[in-house]
Protein backbone atom coordinates (compact mmCIF):
# COMPACT_ATOMS: atom_id res chain seq x y z
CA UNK A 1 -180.67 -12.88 -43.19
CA UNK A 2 -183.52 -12.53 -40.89
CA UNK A 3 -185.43 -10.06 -42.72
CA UNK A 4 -185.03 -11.90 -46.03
CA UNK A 5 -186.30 -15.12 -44.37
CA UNK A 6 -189.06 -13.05 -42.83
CA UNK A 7 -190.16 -11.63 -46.29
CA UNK A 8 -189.97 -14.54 -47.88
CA UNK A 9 -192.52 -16.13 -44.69
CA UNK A 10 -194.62 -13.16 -45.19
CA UNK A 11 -194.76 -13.68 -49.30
CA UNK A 12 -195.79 -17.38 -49.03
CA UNK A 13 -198.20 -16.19 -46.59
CA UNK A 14 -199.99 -13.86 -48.42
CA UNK A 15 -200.56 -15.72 -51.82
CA UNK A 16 -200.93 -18.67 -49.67
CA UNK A 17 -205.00 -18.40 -49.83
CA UNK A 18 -204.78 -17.82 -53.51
CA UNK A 19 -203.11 -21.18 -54.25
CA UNK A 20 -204.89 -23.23 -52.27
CA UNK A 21 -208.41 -21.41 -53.18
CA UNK A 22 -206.78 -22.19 -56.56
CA UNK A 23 -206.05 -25.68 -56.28
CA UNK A 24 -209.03 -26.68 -54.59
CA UNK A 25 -211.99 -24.93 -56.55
CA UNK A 26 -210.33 -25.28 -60.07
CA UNK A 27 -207.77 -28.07 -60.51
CA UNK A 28 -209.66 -30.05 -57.72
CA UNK A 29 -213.27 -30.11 -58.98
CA UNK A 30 -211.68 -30.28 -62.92
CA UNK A 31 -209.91 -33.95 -61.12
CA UNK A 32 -213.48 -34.31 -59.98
CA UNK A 33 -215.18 -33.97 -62.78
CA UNK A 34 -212.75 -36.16 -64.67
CA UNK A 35 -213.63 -38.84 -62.06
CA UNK A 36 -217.05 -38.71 -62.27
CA UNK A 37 -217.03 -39.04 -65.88
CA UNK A 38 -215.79 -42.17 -65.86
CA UNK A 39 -218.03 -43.59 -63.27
CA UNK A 40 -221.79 -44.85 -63.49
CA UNK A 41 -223.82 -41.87 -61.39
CA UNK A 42 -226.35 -41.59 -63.67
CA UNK A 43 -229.10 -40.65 -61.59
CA UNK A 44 -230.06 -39.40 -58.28
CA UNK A 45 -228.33 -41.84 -55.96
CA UNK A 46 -224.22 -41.59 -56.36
CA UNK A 47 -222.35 -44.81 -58.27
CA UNK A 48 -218.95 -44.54 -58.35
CA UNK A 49 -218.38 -48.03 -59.60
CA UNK A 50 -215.95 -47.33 -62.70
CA UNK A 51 -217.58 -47.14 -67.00
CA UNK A 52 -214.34 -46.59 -67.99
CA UNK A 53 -214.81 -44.47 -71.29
CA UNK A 54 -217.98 -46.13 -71.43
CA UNK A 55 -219.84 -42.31 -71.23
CA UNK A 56 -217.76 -40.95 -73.87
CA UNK A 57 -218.43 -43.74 -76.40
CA UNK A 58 -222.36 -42.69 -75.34
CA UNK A 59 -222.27 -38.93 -75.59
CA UNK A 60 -220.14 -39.30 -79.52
CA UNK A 61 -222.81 -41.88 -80.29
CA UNK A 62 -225.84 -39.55 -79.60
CA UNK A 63 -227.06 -37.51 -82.78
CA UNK A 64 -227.89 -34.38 -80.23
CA UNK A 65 -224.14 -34.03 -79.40
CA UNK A 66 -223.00 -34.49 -82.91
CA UNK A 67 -224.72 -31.60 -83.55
CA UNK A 68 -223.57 -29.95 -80.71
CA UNK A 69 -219.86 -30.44 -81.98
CA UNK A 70 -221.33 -29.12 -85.53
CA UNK A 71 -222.96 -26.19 -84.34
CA UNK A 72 -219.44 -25.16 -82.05
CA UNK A 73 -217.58 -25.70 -85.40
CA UNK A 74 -219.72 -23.39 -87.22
CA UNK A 75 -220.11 -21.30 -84.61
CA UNK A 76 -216.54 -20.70 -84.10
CA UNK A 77 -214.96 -20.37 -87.55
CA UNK A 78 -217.41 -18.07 -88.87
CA UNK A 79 -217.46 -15.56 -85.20
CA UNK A 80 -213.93 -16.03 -85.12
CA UNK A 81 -213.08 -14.83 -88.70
CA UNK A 82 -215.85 -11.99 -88.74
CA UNK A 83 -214.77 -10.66 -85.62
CA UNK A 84 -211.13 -10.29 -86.71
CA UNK A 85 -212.13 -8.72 -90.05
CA UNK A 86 -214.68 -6.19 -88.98
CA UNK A 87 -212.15 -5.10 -85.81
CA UNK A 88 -209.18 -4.51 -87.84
CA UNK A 89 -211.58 -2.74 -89.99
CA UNK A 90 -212.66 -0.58 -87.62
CA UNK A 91 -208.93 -0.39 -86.39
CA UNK A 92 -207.98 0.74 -89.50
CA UNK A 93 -210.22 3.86 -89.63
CA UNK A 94 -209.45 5.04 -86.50
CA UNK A 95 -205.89 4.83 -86.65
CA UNK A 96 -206.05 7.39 -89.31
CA UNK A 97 -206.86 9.94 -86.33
CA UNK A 98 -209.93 10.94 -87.28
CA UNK A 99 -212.05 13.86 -86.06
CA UNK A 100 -213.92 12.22 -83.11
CA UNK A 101 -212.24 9.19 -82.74
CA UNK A 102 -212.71 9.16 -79.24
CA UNK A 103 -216.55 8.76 -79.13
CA UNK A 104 -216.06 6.94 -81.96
CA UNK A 105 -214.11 4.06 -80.07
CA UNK A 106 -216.55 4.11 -77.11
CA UNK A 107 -219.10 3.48 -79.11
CA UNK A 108 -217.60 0.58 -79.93
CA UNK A 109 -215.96 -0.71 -77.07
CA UNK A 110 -219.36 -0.39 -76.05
CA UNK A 111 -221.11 -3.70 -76.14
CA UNK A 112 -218.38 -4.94 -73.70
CA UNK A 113 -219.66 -3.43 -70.80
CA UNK A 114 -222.93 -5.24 -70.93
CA UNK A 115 -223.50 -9.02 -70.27
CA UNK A 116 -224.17 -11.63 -73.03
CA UNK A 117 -227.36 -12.48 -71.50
CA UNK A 118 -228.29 -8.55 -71.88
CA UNK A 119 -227.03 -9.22 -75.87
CA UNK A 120 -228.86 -12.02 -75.96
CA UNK A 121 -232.20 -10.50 -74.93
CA UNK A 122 -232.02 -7.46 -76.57
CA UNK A 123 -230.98 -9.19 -80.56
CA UNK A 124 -233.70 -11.91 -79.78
CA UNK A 125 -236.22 -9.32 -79.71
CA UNK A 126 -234.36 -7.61 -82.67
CA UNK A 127 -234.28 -11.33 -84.81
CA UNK A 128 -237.53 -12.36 -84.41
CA UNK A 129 -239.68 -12.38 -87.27
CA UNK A 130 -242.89 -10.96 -85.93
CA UNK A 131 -240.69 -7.81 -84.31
CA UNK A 132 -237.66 -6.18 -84.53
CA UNK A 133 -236.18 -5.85 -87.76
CA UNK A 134 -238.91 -7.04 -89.65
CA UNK A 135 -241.13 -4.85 -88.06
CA UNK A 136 -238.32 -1.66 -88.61
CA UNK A 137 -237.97 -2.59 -92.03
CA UNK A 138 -240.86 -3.88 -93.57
CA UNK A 139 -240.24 -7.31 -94.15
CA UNK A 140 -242.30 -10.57 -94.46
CA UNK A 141 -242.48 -12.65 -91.65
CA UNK A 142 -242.81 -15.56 -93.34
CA UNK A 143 -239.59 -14.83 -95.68
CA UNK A 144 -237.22 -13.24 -92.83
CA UNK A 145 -237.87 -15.85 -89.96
CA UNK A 146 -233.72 -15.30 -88.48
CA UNK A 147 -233.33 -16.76 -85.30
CA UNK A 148 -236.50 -19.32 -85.85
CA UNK A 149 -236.14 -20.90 -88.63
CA UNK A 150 -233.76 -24.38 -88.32
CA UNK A 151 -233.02 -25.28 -91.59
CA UNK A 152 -229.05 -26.10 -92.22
CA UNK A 153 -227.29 -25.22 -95.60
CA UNK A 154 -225.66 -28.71 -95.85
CA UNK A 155 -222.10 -29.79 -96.30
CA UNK A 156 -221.59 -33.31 -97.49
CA UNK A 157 -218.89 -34.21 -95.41
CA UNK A 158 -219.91 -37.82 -94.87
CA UNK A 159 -216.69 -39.38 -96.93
CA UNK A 160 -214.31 -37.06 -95.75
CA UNK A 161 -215.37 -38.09 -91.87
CA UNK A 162 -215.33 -41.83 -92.73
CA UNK A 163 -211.57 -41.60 -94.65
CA UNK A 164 -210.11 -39.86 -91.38
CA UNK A 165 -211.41 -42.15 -89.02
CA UNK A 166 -214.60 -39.82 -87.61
CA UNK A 167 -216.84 -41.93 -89.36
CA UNK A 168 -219.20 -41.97 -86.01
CA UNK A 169 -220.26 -38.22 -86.42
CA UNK A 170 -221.57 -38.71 -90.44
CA UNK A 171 -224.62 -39.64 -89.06
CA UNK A 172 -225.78 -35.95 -89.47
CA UNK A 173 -224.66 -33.96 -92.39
CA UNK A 174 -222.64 -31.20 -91.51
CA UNK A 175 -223.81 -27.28 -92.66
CA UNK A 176 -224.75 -23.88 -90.95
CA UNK A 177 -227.74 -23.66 -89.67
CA UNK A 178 -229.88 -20.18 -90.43
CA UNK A 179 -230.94 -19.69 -87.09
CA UNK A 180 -227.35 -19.87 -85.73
CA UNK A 181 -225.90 -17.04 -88.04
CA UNK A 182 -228.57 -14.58 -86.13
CA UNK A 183 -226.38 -16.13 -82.62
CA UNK A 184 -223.45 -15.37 -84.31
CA UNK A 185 -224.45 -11.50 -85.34
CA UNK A 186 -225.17 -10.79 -81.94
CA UNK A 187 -221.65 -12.45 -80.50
CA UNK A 188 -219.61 -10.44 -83.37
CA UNK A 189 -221.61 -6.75 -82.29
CA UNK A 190 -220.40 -7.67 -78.79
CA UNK A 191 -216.84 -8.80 -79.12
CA UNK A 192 -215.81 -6.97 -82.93
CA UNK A 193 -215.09 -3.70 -80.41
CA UNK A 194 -213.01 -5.16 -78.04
CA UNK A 195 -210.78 -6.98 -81.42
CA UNK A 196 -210.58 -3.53 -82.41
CA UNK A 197 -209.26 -2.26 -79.22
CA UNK A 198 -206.81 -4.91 -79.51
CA UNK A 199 -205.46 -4.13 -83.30
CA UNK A 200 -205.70 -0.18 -82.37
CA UNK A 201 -202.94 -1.02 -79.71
CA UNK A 202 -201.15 -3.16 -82.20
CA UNK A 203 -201.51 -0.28 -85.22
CA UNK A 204 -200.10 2.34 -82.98
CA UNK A 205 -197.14 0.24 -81.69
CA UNK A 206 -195.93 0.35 -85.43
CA UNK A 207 -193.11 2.62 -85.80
CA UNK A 208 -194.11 5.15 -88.68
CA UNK A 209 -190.47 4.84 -90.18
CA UNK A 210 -191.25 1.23 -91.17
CA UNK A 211 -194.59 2.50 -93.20
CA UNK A 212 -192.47 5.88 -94.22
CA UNK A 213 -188.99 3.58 -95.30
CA UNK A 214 -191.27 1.35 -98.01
CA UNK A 215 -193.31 4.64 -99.23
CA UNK A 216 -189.69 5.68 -100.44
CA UNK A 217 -188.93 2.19 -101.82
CA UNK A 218 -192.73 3.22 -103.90
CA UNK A 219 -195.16 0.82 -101.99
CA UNK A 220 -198.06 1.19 -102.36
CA UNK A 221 -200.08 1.63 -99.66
CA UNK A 222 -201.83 -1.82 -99.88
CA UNK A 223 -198.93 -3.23 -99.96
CA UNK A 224 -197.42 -1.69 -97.28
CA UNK A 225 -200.40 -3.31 -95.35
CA UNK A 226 -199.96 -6.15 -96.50
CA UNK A 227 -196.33 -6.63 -96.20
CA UNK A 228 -195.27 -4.75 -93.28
CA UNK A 229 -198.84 -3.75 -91.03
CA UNK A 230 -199.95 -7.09 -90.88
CA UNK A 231 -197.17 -9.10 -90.06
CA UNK A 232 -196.43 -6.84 -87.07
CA UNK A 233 -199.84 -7.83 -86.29
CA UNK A 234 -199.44 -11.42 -85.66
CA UNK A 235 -199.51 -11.68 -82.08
CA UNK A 236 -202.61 -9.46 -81.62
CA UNK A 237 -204.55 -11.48 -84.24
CA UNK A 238 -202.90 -14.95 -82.88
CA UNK A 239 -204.13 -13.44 -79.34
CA UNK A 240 -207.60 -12.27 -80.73
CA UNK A 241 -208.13 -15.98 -81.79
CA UNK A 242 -207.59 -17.62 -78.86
CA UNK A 243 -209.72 -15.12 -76.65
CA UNK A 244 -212.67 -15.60 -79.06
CA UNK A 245 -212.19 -19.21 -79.84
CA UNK A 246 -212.19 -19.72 -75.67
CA UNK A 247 -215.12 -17.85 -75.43
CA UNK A 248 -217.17 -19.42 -78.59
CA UNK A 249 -215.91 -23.09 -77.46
CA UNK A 250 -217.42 -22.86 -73.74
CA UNK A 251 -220.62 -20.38 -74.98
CA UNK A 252 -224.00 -20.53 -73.23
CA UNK A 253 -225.40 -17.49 -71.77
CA UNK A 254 -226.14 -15.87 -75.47
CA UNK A 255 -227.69 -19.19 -76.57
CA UNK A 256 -229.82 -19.52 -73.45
CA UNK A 257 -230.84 -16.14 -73.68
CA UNK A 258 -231.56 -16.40 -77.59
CA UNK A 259 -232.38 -19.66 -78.48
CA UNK A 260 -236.42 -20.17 -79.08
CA UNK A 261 -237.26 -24.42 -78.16
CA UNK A 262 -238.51 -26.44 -81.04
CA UNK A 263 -235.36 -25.97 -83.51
CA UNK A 264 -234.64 -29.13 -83.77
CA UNK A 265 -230.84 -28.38 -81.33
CA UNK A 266 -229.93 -26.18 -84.19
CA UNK A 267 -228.51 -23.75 -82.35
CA UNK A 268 -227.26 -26.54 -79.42
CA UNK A 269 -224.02 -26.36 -77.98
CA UNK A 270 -222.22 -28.74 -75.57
CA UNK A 271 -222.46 -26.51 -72.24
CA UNK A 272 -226.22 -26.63 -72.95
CA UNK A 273 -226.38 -30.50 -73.58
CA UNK A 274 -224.13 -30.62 -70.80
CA UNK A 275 -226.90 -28.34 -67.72
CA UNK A 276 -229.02 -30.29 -69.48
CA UNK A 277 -227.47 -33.61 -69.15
CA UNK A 278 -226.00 -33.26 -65.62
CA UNK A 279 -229.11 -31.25 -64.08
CA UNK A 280 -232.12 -32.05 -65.77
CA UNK A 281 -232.21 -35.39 -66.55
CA UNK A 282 -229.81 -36.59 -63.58
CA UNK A 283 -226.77 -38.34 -65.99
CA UNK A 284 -223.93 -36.43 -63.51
CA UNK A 285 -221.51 -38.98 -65.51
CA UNK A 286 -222.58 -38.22 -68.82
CA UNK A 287 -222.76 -34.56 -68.46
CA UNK A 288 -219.20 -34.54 -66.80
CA UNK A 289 -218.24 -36.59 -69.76
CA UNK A 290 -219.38 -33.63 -71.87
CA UNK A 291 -217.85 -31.29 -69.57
CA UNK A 292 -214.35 -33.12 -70.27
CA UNK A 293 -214.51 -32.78 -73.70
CA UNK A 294 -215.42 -29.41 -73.80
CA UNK A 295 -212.24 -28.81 -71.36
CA UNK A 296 -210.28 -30.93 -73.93
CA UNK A 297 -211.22 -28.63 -76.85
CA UNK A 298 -210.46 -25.39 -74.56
CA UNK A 299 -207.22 -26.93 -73.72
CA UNK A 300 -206.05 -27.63 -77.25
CA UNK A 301 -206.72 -24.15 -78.30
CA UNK A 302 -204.93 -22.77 -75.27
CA UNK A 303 -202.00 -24.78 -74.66
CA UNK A 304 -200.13 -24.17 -77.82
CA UNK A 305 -200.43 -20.88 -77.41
CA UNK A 306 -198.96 -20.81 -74.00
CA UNK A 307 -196.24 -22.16 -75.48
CA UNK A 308 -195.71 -19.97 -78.24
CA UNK A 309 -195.67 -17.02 -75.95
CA UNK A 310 -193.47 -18.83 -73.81
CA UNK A 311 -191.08 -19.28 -76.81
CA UNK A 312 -191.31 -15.42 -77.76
CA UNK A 313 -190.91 -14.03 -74.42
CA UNK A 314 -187.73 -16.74 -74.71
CA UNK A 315 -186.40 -15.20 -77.94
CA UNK A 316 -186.66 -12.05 -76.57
């Protein structure tokens, strides 16, 4: 009885620090921030008289972080979706075991082990239109301006906003900005290797008598992909999402590192607006505002899929 009650001492004990680091530098400063946002310290000198929502209202009034919430849409759906199709791609070919595959798959596991800001540095130089590509290719300048040139191939999405009650962001028509696709090339060449290193796991947890069972029922083997690889797949690629969609809904470090000034925020995101906000111009409120809304975002991606692991670890 003693030594169980002493173990049990000694347990608390050691993830004691943890907890409390925990509690107090995470859940504590996110309480924080939450407070803040609803107060009126916007500027130097504290006031924590209470706005209410009245910062919120502000930040979804402002045209900047309408934008913002346009350019994170974009942003995500399109590095989300080429990520996943390019590393099951790649996935794909190396599951056949071919010659090499090892130096193959560090080659492309490769762009993990460097930093975003390293990505960012190195694809600015390779995106902008008096260097890089243009120079290694041979094309004109003026034509091929990638990561400079701000013009947005619009959506018309000012109805559709109004008639589900979102009417307050039609004030800018929605589209994908030019210069944000170069952004999104150099997130996809960083994170399309580690997606396939998730669906290589995935591929070789498939027993081959599944694949071998509907090549005697005469499958084809497209179909066999279709109807038996890829379901079996569904957790990586439900995992896959939410790792990329967390990273693409809290980016900054590629942008900072990529992003020329005059574009007209077309390649803004809310973490910027929020440094920005918070740091530069002294609105701590607004810019924790921002920072609670980007939390919200991160939260509704993440939550239901907490749950729907819980509920599969359940079934199992």
């Amino acid at each position: 009885m003693r030594r169980l009650t002493f173990d049990r001492v000694l347990s608390v004990s050691l993830i004691a620090p943890s907890i409390l680091a925990v509690a107090v530098f995470v859940y504590g400063l996110i309480a924080w921030t939450g407070f803040v946002s609803t107060t009126k310290w916007n500027s130097l000198s504290p006031d924590y008289s209470s706005a209410g929502l009245d910062n919120f209202v502000a930040i979804f009034n402002y045209p900047r972080f309408q934008l913002d919430l346009r350019n994170t849409v974009v942003f995500t759906l399109v590095f989300v979706a080429v990520s996943l199709a390019i590393g099951l791609f790649l996935a794909n070919l190396l599951d056949r075991k071919i010659r090499g595959e090892g130096v193959f798959r560090s080659i492309f596991l490769f762009p993990m082990a460097i930093s975003f800001i390293v990505t960012g540095v190195v694809w600015k130089w390779l995106l902008t239109p008096s260097s890089g590509v243009n120079l290694l290719v041979g094309l004109d300048p003026a034509q091929n301006k990638w990561l400079t040139d701000p013009s947005v191939l619009h959506i018309p999405t000012g109805t559709i906003l109004n008639d589900i009650g979102l009417g307050f962001l039609a004030t800018n028509q929605w589209g994908v900005p030019i210069a944000l696709l170069s952004i999104v090339i150099a997130a996809v060449w960083q994170m399309s290797g580690f997606v396939m290193a998730l669906y290589l796991a995935g591929l070789r947890g498939i027993p081959d008598e599944l694949r071998e069972a509907a090549r005697v029922d005469g499958a084809s083997e497209a179909r066999i992909f279709r109807h038996v690889v890829l379901p079996l797949l569904t957790p990586v690629t439900v995992t896959a999402v939410i790792i990329l969609g967390h990273i693409s809904l809290k980016i900054y470090d590629l942008t900072v590192a990529m992003s020329p000034t005059g574009l007209g925020f077309a390649t803004d995101f809310p973490a910027t607006y929020m440094w920005q906000t918070a740091f530069f111009a002294n609105q701590f409120a607004r810019g924790a505002a921002v920072a609670v809304v980007m939390l919200v975002l991160i939260a509704t991606l993440i939550v239901p899929y907490l749950i729907w692991n819980r509920r599969q670890e359940v079934d199992r």
